[in-house]
PDB file of N, CA and C in Angstrom:
ATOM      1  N   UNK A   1     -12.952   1.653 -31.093  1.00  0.00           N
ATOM      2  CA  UNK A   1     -13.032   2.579 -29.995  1.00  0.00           C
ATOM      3  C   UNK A   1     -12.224   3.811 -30.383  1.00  0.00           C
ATOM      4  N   UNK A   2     -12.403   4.878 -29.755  1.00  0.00           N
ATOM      5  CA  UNK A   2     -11.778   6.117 -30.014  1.00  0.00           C
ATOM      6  C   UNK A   2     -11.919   6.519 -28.822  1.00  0.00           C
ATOM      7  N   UNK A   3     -10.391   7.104 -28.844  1.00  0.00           N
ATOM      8  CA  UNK A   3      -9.410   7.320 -27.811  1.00  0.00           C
ATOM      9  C   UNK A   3      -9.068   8.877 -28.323  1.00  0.00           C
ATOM     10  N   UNK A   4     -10.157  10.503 -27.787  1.00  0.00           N
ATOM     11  CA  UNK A   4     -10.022  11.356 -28.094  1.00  0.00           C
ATOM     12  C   UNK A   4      -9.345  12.079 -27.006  1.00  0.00           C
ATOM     13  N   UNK A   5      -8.103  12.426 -26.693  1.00  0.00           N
ATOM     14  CA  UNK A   5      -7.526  13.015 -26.169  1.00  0.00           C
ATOM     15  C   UNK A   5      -6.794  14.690 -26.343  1.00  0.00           C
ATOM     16  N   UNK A   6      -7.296  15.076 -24.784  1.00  0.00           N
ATOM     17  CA  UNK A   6      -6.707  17.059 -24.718  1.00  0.00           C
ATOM     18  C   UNK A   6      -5.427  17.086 -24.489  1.00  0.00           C
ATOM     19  N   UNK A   7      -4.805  18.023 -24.281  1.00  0.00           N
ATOM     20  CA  UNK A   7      -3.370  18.466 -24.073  1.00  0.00           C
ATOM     21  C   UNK A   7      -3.187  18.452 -22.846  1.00  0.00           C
ATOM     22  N   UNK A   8      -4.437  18.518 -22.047  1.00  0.00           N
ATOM     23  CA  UNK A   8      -4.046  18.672 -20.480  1.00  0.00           C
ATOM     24  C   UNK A   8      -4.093  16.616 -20.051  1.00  0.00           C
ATOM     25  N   UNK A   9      -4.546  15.893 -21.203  1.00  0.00           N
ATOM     26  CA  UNK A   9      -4.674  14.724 -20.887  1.00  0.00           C
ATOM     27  C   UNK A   9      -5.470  13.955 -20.546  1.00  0.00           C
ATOM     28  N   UNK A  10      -6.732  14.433 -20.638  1.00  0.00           N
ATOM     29  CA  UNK A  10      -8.161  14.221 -20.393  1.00  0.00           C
ATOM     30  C   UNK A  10      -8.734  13.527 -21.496  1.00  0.00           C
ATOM     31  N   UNK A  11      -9.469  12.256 -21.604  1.00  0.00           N
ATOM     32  CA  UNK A  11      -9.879  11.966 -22.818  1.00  0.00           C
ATOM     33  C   UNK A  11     -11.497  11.521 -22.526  1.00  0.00           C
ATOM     34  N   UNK A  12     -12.040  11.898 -23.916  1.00  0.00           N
ATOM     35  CA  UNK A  12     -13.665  11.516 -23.866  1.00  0.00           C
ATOM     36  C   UNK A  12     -13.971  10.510 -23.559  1.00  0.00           C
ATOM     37  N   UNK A  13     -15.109  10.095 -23.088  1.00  0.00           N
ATOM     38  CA  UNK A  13     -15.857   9.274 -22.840  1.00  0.00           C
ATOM     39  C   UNK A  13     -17.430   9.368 -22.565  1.00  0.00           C
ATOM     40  N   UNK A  14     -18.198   7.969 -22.349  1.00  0.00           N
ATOM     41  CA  UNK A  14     -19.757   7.715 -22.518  1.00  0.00           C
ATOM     42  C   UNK A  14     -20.083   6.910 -21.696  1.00  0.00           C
ATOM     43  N   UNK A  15     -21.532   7.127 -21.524  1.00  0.00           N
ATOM     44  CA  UNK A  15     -22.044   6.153 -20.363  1.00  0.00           C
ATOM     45  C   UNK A  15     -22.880   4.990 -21.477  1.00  0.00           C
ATOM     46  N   UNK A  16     -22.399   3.609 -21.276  1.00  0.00           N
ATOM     47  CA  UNK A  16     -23.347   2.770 -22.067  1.00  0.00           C
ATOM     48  C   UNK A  16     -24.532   2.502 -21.751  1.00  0.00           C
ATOM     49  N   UNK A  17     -25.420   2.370 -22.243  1.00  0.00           N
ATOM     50  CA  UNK A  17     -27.447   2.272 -22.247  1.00  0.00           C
ATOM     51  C   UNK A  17     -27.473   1.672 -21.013  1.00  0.00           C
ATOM     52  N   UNK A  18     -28.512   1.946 -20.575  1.00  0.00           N
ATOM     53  CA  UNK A  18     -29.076   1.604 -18.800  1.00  0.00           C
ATOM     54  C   UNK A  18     -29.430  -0.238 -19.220  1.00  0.00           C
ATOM     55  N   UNK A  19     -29.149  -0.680 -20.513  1.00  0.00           N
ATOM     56  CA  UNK A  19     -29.302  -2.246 -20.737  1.00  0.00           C
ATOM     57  C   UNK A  19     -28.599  -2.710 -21.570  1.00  0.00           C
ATOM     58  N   UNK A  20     -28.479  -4.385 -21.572  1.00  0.00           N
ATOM     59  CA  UNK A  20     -27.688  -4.356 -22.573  1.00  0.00           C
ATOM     60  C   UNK A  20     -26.478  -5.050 -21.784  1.00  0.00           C
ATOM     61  N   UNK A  21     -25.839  -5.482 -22.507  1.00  0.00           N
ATOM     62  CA  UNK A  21     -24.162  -5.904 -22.602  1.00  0.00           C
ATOM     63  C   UNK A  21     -23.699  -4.965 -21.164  1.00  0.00           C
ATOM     64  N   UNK A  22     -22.871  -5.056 -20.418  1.00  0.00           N
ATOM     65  CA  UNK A  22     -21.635  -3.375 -19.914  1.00  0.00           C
ATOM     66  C   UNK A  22     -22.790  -2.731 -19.153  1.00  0.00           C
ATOM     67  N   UNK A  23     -24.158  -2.945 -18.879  1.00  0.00           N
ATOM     68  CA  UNK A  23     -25.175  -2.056 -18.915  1.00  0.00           C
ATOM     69  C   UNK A  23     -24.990  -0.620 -17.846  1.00  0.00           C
ATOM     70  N   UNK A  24     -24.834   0.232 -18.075  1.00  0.00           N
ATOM     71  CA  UNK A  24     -24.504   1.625 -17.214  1.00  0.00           C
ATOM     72  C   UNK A  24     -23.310   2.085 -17.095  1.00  0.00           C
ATOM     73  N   UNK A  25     -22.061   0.914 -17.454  1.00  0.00           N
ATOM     74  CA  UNK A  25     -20.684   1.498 -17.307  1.00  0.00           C
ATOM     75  C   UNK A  25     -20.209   2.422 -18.341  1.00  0.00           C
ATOM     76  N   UNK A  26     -19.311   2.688 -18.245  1.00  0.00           N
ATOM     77  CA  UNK A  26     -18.232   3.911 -18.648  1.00  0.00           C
ATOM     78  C   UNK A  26     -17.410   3.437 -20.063  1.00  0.00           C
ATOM     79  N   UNK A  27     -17.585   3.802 -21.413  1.00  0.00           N
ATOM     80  CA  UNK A  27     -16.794   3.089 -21.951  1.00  0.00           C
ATOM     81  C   UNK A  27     -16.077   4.591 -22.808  1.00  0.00           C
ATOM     82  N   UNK A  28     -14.871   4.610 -23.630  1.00  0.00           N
ATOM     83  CA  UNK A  28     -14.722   4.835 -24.865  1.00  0.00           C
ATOM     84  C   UNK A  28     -15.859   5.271 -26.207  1.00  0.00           C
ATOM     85  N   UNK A  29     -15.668   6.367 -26.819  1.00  0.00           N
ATOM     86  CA  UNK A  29     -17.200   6.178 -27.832  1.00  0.00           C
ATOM     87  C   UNK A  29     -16.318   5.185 -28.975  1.00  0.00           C
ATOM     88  N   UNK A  30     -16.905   4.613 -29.396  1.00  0.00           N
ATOM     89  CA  UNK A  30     -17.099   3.577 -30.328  1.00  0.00           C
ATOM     90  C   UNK A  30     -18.295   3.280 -31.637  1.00  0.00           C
ATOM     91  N   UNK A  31     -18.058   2.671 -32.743  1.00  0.00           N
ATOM     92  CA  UNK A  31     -19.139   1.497 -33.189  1.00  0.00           C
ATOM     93  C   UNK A  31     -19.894   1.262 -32.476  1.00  0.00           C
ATOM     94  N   UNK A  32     -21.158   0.601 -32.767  1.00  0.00           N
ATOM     95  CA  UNK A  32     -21.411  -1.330 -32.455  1.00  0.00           C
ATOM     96  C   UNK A  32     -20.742  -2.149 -32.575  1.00  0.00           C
ATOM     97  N   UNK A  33     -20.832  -3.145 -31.306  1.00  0.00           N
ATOM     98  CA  UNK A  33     -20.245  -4.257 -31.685  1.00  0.00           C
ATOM     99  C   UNK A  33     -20.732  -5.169 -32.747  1.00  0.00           C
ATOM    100  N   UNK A  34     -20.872  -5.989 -33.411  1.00  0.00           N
ATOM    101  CA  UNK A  34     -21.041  -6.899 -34.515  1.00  0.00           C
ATOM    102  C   UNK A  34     -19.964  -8.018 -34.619  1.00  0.00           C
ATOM    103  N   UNK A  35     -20.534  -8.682 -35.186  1.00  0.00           N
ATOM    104  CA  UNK A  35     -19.558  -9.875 -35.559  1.00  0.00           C
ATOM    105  C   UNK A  35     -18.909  -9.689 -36.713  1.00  0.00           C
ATOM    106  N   UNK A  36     -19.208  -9.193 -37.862  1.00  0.00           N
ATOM    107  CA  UNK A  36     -18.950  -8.388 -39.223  1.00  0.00           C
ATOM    108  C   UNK A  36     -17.980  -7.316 -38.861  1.00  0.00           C
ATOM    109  N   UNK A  37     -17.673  -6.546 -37.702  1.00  0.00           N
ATOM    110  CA  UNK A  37     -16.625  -6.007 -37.783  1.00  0.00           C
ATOM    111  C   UNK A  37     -16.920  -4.723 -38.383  1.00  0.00           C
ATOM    112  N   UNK A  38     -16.208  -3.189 -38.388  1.00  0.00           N
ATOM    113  CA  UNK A  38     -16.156  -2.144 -39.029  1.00  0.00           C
ATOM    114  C   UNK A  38     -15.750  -2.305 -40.326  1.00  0.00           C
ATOM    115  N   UNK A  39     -16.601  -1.540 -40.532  1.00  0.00           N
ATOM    116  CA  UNK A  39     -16.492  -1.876 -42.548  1.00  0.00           C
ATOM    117  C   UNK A  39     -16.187  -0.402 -42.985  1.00  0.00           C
ATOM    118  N   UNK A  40     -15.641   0.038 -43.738  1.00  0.00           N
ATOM    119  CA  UNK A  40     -15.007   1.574 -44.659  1.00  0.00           C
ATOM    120  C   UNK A  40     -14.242   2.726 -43.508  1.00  0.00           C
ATOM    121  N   UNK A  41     -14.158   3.475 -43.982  1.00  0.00           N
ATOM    122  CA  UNK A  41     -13.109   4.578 -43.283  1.00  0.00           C
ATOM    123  C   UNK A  41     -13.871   5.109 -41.510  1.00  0.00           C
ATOM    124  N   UNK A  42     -13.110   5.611 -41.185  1.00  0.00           N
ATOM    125  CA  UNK A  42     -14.022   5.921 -39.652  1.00  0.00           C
ATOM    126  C   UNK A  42     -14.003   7.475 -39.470  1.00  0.00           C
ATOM    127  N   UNK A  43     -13.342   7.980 -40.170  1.00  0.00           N
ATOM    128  CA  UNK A  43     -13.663   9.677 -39.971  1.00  0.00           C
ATOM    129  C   UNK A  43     -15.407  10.129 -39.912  1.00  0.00           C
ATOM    130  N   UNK A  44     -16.145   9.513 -40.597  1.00  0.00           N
ATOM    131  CA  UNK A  44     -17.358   9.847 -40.573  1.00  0.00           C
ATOM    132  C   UNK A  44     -18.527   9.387 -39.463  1.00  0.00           C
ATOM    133  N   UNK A  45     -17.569   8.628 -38.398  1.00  0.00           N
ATOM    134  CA  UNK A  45     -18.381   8.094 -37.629  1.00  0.00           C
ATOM    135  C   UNK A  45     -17.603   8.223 -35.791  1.00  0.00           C
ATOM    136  N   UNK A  46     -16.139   8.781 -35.649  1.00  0.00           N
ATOM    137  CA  UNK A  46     -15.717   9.345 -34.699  1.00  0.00           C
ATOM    138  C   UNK A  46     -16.584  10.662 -33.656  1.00  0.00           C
ATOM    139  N   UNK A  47     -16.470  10.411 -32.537  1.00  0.00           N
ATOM    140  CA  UNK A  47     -17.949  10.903 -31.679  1.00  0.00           C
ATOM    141  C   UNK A  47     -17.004  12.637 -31.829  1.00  0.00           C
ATOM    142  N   UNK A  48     -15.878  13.253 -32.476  1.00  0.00           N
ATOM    143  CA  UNK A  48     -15.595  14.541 -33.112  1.00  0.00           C
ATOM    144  C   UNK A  48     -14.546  14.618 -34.081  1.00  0.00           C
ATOM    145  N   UNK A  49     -14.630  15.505 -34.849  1.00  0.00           N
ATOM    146  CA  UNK A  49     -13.817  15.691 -35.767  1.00  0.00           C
ATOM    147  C   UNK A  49     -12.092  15.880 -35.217  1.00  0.00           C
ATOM    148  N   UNK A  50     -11.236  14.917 -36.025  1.00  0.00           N
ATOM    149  CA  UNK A  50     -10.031  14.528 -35.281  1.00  0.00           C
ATOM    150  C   UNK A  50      -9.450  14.064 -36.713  1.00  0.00           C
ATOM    151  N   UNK A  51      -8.148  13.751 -36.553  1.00  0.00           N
ATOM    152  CA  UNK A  51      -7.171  13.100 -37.571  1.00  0.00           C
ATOM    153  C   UNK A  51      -6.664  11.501 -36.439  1.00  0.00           C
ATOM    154  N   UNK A  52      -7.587  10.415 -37.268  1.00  0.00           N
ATOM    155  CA  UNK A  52      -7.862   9.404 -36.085  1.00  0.00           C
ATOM    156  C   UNK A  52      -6.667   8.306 -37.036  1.00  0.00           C
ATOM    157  N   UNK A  53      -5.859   8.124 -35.769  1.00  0.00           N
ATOM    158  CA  UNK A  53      -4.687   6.766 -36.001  1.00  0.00           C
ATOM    159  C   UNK A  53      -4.969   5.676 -35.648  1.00  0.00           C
ATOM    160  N   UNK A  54      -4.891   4.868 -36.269  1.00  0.00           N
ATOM    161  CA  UNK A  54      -5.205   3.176 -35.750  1.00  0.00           C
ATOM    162  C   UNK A  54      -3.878   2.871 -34.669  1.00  0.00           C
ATOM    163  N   UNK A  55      -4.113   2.395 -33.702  1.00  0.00           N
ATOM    164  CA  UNK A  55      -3.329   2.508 -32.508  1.00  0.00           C
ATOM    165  C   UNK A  55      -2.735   0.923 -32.896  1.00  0.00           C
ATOM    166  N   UNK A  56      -1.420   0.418 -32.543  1.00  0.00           N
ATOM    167  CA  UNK A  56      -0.798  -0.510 -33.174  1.00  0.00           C
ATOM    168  C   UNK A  56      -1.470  -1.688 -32.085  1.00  0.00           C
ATOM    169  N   UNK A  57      -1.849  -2.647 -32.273  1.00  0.00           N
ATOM    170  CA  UNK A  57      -2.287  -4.022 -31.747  1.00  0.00           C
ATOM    171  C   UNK A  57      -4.224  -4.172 -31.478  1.00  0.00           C
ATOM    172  N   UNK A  58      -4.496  -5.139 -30.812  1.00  0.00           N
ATOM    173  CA  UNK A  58      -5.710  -4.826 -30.610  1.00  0.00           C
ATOM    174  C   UNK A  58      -6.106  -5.354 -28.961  1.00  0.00           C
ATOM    175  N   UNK A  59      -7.196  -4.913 -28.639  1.00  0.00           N
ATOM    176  CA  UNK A  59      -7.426  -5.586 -26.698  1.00  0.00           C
ATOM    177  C   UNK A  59      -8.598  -6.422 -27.370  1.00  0.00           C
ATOM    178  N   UNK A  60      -8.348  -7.313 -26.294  1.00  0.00           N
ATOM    179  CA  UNK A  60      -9.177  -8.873 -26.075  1.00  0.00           C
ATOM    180  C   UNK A  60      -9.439  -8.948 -24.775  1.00  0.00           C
ATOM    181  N   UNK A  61     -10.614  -9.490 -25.443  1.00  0.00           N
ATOM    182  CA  UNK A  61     -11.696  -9.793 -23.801  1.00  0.00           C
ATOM    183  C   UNK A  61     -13.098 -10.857 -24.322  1.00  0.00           C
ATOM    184  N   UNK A  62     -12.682 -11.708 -23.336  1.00  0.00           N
ATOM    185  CA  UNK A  62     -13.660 -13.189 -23.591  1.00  0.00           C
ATOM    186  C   UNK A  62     -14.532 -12.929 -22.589  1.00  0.00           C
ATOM    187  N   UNK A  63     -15.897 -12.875 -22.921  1.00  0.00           N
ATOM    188  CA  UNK A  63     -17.245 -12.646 -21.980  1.00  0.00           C
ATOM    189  C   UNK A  63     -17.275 -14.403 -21.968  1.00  0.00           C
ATOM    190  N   UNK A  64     -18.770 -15.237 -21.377  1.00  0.00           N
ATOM    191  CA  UNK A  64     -19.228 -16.095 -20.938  1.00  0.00           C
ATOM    192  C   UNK A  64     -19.256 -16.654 -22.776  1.00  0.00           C
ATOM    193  N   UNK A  65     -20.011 -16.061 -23.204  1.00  0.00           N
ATOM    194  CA  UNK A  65     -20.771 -16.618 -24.653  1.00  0.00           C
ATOM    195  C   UNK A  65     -19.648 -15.986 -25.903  1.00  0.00           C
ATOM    196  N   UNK A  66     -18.799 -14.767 -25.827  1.00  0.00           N
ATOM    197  CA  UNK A  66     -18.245 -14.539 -26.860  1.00  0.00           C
ATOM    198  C   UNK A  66     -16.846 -13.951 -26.577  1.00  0.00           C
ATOM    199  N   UNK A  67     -16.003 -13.916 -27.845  1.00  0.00           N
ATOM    200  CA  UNK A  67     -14.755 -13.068 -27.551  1.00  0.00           C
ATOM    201  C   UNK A  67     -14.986 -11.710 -28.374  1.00  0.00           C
ATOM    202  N   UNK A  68     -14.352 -10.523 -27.811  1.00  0.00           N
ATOM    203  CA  UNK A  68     -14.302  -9.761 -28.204  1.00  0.00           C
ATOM    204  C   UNK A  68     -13.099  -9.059 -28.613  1.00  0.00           C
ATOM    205  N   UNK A  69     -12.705  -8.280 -29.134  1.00  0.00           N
ATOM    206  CA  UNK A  69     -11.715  -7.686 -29.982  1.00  0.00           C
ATOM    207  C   UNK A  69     -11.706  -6.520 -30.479  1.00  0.00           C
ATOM    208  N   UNK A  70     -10.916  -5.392 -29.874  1.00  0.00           N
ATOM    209  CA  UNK A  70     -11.304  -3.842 -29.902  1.00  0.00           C
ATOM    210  C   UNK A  70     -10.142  -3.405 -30.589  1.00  0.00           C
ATOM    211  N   UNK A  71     -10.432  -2.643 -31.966  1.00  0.00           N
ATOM    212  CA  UNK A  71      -9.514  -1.366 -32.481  1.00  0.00           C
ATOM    213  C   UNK A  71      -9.393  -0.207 -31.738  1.00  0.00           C
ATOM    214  N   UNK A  72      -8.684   0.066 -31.346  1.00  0.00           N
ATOM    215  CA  UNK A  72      -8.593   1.813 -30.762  1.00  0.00           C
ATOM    216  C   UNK A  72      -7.761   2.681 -31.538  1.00  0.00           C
ATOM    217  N   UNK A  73      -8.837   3.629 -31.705  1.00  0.00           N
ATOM    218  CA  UNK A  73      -8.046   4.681 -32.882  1.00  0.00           C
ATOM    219  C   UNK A  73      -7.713   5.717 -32.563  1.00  0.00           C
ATOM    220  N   UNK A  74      -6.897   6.613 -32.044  1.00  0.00           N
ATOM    221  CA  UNK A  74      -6.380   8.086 -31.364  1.00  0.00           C
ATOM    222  C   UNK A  74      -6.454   9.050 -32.204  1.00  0.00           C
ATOM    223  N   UNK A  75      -6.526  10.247 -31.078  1.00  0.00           N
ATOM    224  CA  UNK A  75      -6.598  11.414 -32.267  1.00  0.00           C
ATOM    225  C   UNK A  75      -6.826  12.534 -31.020  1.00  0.00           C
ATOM    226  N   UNK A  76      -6.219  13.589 -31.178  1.00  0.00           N
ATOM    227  CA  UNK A  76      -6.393  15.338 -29.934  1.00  0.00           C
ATOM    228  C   UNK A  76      -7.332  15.718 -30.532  1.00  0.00           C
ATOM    229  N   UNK A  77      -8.115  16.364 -29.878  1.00  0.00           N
ATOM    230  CA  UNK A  77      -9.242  17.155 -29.706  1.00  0.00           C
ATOM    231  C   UNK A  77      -9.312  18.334 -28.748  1.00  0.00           C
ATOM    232  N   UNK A  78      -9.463  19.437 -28.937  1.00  0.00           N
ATOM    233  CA  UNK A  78      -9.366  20.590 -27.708  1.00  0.00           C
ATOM    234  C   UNK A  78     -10.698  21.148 -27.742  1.00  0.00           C
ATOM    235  N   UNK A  79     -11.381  20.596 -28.370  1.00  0.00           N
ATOM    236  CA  UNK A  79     -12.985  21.520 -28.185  1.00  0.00           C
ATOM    237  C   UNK A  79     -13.784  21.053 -26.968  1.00  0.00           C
ATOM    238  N   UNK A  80     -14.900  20.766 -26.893  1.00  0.00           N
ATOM    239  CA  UNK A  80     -16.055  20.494 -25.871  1.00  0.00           C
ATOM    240  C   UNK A  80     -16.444  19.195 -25.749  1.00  0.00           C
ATOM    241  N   UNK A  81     -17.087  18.818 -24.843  1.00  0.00           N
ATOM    242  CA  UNK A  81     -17.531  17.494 -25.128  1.00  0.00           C
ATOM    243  C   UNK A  81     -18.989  17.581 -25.764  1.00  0.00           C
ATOM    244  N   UNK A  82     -19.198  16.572 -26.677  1.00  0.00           N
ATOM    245  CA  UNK A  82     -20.238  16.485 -27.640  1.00  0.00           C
ATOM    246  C   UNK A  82     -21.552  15.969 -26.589  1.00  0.00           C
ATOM    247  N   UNK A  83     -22.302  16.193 -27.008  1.00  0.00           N
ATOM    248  CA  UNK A  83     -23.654  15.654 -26.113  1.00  0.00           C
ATOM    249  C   UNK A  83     -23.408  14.121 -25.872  1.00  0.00           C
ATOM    250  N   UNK A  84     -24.006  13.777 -24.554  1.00  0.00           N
ATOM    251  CA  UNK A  84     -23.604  12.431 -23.959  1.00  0.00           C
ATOM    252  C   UNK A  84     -21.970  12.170 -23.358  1.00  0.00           C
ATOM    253  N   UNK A  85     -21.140  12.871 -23.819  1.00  0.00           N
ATOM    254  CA  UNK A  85     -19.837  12.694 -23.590  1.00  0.00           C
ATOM    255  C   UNK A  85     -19.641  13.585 -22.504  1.00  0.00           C
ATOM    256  N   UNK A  86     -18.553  12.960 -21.793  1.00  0.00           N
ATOM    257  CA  UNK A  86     -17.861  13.754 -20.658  1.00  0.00           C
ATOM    258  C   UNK A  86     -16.001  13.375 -20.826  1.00  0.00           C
ATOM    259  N   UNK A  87     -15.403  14.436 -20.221  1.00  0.00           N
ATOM    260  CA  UNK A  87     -13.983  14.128 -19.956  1.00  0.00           C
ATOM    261  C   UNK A  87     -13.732  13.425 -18.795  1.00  0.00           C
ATOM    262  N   UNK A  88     -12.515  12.620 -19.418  1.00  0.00           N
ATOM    263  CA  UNK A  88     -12.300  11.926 -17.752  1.00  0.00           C
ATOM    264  C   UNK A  88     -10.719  11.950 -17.752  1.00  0.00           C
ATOM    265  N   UNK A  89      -9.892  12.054 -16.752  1.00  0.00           N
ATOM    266  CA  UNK A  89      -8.731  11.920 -16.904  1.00  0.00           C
ATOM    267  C   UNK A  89      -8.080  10.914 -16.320  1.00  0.00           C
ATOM    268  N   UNK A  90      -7.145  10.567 -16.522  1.00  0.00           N
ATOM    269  CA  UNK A  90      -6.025   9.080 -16.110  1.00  0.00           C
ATOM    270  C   UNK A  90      -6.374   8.724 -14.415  1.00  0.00           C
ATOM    271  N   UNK A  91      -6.035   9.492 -13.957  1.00  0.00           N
ATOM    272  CA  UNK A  91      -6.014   9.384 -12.835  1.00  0.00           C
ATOM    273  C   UNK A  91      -7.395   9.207 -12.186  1.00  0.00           C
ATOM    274  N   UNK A  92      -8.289   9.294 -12.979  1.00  0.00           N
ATOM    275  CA  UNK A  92      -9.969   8.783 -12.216  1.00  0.00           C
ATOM    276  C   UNK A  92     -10.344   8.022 -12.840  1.00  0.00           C
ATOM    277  N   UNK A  93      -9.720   7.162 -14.121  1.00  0.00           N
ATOM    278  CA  UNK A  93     -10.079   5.775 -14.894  1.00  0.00           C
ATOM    279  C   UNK A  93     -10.720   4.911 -13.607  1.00  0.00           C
ATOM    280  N   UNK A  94     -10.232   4.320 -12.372  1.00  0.00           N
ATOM    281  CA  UNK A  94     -10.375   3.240 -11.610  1.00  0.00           C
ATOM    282  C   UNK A  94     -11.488   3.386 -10.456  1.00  0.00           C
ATOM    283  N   UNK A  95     -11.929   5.117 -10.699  1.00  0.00           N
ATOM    284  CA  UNK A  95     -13.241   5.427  -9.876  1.00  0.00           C
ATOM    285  C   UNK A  95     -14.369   5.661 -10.846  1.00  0.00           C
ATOM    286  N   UNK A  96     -14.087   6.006 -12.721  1.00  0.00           N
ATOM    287  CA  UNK A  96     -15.352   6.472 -13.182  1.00  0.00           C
ATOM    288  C   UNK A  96     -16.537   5.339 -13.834  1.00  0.00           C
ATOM    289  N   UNK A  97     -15.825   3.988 -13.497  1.00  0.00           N
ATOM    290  CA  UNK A  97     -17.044   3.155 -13.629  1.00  0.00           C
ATOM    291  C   UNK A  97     -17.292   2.134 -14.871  1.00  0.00           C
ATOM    292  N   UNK A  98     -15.283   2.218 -15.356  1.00  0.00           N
ATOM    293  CA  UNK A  98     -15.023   1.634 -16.722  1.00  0.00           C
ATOM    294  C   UNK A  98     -15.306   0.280 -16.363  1.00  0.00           C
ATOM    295  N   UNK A  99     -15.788  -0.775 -17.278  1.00  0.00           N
ATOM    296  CA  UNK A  99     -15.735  -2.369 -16.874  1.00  0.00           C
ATOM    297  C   UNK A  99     -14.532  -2.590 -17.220  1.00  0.00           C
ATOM    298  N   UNK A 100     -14.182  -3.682 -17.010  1.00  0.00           N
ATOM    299  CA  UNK A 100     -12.676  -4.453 -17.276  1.00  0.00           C
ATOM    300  C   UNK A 100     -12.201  -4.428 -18.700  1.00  0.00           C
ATOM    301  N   UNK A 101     -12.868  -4.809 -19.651  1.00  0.00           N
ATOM    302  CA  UNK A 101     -12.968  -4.423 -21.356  1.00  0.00           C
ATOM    303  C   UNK A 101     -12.195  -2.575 -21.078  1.00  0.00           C
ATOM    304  N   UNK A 102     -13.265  -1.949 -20.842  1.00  0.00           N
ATOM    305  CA  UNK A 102     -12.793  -0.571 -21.412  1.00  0.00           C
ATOM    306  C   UNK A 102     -11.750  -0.057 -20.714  1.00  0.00           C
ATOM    307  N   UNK A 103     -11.388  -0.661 -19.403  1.00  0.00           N
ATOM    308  CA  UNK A 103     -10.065  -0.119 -18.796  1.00  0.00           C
ATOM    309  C   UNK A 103      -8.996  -1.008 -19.465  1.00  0.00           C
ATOM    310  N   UNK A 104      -9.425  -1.933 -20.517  1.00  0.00           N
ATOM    311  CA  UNK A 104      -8.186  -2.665 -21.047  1.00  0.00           C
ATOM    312  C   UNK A 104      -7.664  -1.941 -21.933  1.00  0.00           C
ATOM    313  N   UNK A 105      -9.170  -0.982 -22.771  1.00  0.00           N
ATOM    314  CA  UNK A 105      -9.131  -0.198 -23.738  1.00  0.00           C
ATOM    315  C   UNK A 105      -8.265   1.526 -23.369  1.00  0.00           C
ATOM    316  N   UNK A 106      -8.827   1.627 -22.622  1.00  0.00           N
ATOM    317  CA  UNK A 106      -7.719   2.734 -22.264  1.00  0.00           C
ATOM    318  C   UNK A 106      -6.554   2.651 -21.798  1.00  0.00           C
ATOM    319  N   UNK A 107      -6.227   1.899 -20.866  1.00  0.00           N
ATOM    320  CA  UNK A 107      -4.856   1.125 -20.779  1.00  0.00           C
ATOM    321  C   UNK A 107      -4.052   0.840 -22.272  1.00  0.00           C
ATOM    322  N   UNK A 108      -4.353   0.729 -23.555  1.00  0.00           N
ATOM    323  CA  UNK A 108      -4.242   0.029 -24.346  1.00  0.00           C
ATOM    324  C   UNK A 108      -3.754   2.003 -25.122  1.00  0.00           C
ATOM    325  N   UNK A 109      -4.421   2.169 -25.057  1.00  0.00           N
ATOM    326  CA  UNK A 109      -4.622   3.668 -25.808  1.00  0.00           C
ATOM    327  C   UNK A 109      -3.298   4.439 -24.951  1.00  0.00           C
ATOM    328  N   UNK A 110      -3.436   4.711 -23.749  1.00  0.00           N
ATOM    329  CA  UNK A 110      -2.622   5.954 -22.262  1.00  0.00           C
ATOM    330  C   UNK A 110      -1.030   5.206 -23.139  1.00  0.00           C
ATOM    331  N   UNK A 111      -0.848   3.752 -22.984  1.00  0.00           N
ATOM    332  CA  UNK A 111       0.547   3.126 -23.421  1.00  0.00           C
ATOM    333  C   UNK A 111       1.140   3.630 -25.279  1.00  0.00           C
ATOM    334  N   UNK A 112      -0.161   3.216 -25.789  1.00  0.00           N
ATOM    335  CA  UNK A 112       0.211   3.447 -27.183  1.00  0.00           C
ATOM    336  C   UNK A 112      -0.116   4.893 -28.025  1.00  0.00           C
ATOM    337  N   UNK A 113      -0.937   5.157 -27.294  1.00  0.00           N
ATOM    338  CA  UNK A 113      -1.503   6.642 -28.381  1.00  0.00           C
ATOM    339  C   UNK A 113      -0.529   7.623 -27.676  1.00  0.00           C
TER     340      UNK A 113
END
C-alpha cells in the first residue's frame, strides 16, 4: 500500500472495482493482492512519483477464507491527484468509506509515516 501524503495532511486514495473482494470501498493505491507477494523495487509501480519508505511493521487482517498482510510504504507528494485518485484527509477517514483492512492501513501509516 502507499501512503502518499501533502503538507497540509491529506493523503491519496481510490475507490476499489464495483466487484470483487472490498467491492466499492475506499482503499490506499496499492499492488494486487497475490499470495506470491511483491516481487522487485516499487518506485515503478507507486500511483506518483515519490521517494517511497517502507513504513516499519506490517497490518493484518483475517477475512473468512484468507489472511492478509499489508506493506505500507510512505512518501510526500504536493502535486494533483492522478486519475481515479482523490485526497482525503484524517479527519474524514471514518466517513469516506474505508473497510476495516484499509482503516487499519492508514491508522498504521497517520502513527508511523
Amino acid at each position: 500500500m502507499f501512503f502518499a501524503r501533502r503538507s497540509d495532511g491529506a493523503f491519496l486514495a481510490r475507490r476499489r472495482p464495483a466487484y470483487g473482494l472490498l467491492a466499492s470501498t475506499v482503499e490506499l493505491p496499492g499492488t494486487p493482492w497475490t499470495s506470491a507477494g511483491r516481487q522487485g523495487e516499487l518506485a515503478d509501480v507507486g500511483p506518483v512519483t515519490a521517494s517511497w519508505r517502507r513504513l516499519p511493521g506490517t497490518v493484518e487482517q483475517v477475512f473468512t477464507h484468507f489472511a492478509l498482510t499489508l506493506t505500507v510504504y510512505a512518501g510526500s507528494f504536493e502535486g494533483g491527484a492522478p486519475d481515479g485518485h482523490f485526497w482525503v484527509t484524517p479527519e474524514a477517514v471514518g466517513e469516506a468509506g474505508f473497510s476495516s483492512a484499509m482503516r487499519k492501513a492508514v491508522e498504521h501509516a497517520l502513527r508511523r509515516g
